[in-house]
PDB file of N, CA and C in Angstrom:
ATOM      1  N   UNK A   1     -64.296  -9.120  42.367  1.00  0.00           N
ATOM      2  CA  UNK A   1     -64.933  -9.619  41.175  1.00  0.00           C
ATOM      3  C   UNK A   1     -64.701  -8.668  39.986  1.00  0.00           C
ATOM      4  N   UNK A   2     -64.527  -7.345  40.444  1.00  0.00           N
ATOM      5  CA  UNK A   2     -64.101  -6.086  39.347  1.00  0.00           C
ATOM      6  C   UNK A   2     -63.123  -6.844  38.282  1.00  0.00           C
ATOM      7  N   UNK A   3     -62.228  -6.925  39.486  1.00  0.00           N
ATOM      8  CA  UNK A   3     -60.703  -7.001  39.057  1.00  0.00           C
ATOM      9  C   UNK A   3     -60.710  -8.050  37.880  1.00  0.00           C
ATOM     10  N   UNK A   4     -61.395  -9.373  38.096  1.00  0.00           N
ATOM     11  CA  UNK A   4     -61.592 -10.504  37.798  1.00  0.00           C
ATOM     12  C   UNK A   4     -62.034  -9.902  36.676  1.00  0.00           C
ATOM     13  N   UNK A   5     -63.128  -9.236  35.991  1.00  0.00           N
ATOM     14  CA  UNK A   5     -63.989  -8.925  34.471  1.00  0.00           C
ATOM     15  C   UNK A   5     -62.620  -8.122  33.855  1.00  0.00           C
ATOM     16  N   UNK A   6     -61.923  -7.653  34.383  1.00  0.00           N
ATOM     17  CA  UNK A   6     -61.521  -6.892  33.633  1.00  0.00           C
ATOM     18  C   UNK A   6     -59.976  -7.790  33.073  1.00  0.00           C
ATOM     19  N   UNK A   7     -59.598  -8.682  34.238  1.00  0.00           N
ATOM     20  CA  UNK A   7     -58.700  -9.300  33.716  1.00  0.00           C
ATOM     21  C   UNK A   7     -59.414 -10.294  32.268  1.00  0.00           C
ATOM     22  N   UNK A   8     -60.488 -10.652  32.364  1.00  0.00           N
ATOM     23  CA  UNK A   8     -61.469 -11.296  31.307  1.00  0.00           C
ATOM     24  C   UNK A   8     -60.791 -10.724  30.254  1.00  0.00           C
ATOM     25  N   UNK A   9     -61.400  -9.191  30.607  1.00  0.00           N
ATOM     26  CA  UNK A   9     -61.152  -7.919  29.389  1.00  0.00           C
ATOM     27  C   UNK A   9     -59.802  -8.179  28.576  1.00  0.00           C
ATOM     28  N   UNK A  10     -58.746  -7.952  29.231  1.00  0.00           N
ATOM     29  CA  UNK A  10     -57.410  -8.101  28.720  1.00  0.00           C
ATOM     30  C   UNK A  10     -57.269  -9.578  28.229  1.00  0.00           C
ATOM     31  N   UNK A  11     -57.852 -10.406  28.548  1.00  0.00           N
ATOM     32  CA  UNK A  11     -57.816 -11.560  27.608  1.00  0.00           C
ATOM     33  C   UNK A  11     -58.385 -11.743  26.736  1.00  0.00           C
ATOM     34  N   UNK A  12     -59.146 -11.053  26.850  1.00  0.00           N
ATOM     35  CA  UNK A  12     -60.178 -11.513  25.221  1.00  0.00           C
ATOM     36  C   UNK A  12     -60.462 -10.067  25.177  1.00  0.00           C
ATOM     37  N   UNK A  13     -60.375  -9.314  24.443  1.00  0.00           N
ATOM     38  CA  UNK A  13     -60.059  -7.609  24.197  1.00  0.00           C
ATOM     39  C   UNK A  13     -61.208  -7.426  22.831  1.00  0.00           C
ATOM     40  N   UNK A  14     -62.258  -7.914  23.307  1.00  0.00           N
ATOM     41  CA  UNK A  14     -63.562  -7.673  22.302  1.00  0.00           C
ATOM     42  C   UNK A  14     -64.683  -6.859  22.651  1.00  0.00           C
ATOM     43  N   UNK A  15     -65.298  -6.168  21.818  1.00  0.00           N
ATOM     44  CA  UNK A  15     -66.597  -5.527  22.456  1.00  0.00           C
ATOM     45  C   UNK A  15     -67.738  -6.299  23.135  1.00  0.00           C
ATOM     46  N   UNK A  16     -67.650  -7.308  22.743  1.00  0.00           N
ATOM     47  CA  UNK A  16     -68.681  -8.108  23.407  1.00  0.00           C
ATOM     48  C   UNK A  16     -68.534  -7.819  25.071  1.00  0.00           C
ATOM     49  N   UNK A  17     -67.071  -8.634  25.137  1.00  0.00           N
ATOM     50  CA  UNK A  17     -66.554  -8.459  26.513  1.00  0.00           C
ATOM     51  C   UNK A  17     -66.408  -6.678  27.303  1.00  0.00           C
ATOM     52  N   UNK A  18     -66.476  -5.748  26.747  1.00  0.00           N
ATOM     53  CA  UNK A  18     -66.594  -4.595  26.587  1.00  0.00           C
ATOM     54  C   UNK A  18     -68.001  -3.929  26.925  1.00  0.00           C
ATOM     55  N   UNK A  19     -68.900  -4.346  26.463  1.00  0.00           N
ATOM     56  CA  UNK A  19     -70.096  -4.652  26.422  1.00  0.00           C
ATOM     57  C   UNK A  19     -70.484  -4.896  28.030  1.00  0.00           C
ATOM     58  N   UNK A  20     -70.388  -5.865  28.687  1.00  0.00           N
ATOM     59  CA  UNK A  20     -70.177  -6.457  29.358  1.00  0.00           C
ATOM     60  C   UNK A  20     -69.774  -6.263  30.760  1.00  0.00           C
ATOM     61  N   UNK A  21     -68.479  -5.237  29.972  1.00  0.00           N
ATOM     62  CA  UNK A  21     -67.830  -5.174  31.627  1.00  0.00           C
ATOM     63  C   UNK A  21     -68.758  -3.139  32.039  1.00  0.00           C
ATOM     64  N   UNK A  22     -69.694  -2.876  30.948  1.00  0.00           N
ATOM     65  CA  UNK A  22     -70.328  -1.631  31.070  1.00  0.00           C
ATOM     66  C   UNK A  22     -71.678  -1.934  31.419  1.00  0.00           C
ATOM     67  N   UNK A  23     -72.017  -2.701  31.467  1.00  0.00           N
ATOM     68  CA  UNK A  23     -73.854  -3.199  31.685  1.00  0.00           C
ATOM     69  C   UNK A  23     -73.944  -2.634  32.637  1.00  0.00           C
ATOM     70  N   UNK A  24     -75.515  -2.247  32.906  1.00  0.00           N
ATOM     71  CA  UNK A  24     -75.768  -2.085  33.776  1.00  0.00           C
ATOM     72  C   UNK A  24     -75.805  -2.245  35.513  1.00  0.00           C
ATOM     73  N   UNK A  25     -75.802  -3.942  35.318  1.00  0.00           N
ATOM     74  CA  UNK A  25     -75.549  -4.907  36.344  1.00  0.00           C
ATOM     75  C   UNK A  25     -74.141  -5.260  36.634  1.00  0.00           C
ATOM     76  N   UNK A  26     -73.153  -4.825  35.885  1.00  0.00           N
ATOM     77  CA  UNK A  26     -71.799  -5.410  36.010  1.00  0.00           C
ATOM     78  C   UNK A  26     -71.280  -4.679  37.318  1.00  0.00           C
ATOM     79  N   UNK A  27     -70.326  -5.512  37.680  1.00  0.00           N
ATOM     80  CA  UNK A  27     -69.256  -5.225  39.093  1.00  0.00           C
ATOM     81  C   UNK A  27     -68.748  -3.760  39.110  1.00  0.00           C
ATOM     82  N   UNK A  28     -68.786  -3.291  37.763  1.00  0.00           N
ATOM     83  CA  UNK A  28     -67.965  -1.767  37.827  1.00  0.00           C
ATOM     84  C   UNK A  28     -68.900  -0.706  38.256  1.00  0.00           C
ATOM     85  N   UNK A  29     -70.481  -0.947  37.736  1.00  0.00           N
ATOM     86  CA  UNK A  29     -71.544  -0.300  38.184  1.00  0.00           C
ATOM     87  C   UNK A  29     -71.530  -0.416  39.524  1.00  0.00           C
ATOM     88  N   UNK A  30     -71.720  -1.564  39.640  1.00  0.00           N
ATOM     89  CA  UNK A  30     -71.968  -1.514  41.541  1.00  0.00           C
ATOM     90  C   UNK A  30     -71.180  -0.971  42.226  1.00  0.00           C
ATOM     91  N   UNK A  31     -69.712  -1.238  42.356  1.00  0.00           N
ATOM     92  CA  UNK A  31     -68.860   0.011  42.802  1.00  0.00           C
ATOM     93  C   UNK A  31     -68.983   0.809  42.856  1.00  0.00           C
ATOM     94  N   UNK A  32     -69.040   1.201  41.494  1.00  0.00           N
ATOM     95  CA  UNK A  32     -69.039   2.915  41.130  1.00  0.00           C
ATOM     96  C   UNK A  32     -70.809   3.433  41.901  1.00  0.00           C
ATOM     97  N   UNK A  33     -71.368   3.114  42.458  1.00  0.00           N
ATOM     98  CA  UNK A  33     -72.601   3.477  42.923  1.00  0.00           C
ATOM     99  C   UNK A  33     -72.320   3.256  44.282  1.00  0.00           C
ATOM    100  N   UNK A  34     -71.734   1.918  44.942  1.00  0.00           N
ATOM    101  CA  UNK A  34     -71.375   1.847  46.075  1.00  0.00           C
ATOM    102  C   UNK A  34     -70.407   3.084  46.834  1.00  0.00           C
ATOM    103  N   UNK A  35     -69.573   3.845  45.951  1.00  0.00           N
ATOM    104  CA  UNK A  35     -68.598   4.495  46.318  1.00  0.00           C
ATOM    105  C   UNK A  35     -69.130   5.823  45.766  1.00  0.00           C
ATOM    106  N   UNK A  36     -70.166   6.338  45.833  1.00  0.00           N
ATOM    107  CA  UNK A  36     -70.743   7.356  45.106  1.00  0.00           C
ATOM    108  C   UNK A  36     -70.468   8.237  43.431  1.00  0.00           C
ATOM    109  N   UNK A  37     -69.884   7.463  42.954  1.00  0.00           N
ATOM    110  CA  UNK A  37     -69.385   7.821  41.665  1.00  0.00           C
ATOM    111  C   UNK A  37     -70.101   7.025  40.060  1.00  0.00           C
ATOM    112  N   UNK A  38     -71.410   6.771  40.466  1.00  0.00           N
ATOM    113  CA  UNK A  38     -72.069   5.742  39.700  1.00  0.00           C
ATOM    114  C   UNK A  38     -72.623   7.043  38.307  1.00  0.00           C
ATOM    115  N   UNK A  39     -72.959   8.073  38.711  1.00  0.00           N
ATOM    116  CA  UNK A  39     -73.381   8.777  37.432  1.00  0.00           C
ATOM    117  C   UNK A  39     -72.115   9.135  36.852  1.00  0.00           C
ATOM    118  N   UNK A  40     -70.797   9.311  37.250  1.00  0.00           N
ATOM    119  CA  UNK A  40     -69.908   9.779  36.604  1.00  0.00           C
ATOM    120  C   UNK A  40     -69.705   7.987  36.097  1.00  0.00           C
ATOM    121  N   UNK A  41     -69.656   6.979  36.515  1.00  0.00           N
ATOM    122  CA  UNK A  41     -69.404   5.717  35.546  1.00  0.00           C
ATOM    123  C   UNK A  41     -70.432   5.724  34.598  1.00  0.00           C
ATOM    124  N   UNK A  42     -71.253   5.962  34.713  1.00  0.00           N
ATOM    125  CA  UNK A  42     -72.927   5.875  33.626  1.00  0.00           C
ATOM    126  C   UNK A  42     -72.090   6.751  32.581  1.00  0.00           C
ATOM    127  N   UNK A  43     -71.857   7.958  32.842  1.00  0.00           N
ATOM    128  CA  UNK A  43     -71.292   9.212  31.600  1.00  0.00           C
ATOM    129  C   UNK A  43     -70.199   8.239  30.753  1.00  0.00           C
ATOM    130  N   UNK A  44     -69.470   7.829  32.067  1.00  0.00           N
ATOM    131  CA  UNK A  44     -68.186   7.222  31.326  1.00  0.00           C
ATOM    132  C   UNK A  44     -68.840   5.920  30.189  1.00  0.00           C
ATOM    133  N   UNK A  45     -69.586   4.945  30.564  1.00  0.00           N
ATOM    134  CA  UNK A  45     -70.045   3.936  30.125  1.00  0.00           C
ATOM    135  C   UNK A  45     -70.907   4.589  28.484  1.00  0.00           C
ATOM    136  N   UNK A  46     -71.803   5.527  29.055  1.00  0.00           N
ATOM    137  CA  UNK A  46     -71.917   5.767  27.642  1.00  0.00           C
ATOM    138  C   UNK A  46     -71.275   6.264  26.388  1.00  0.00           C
ATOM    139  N   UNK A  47     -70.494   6.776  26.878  1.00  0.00           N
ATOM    140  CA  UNK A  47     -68.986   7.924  25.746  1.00  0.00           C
ATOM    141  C   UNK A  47     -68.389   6.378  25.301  1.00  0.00           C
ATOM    142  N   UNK A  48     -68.207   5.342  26.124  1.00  0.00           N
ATOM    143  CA  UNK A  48     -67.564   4.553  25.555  1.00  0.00           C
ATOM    144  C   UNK A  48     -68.477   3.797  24.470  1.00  0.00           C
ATOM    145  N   UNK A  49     -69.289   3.753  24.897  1.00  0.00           N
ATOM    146  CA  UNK A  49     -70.047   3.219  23.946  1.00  0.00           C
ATOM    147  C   UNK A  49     -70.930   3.458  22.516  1.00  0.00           C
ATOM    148  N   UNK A  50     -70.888   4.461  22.878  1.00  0.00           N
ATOM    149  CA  UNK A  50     -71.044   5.549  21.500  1.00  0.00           C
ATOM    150  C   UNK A  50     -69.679   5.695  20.517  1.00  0.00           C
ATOM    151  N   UNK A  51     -68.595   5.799  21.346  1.00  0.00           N
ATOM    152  CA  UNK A  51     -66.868   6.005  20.253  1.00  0.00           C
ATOM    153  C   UNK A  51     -67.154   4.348  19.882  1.00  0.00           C
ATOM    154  N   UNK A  52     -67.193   3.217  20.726  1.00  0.00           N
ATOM    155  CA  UNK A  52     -67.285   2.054  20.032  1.00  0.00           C
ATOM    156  C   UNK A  52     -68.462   1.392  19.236  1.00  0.00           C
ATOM    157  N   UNK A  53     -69.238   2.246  19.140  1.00  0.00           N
ATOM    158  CA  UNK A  53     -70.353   1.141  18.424  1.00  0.00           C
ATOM    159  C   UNK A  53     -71.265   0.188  19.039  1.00  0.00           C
ATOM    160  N   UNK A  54     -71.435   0.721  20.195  1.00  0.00           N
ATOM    161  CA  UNK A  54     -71.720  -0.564  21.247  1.00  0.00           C
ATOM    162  C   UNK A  54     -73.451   0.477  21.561  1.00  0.00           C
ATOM    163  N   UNK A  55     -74.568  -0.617  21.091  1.00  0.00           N
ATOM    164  CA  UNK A  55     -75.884   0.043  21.526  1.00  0.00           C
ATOM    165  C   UNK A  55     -76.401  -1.200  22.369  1.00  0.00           C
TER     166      UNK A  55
END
């Protein structure tokens, strides 16, 4: 389902969708928590979102 948001991503290349694929609840979170790497995605999720404008 990752794979799937992100191909979203590359199609429609907007913050919304951006937005989106960083939520809290999104597929990349759950991974990244499933596979023990969820605070280093949180760090990542917020840096991105701060360089983009995204609150």
């Amino acid at each position: 389902m990752a794979l799937h948001d992100i191909d979203v991503l590359l199609v429609d290349l907007s913050l919304n969708q951006v937005r989106l694929l960083l939520a809290p609840t999104a597929n990349l979170q759950e991974i990244s928590i499933e596979h023990g790497w969820g605070s280093e995605f949180n760090k990542l999720a917020a840096e991105l979102e701060r360089l983009l404008g995204i609150t």
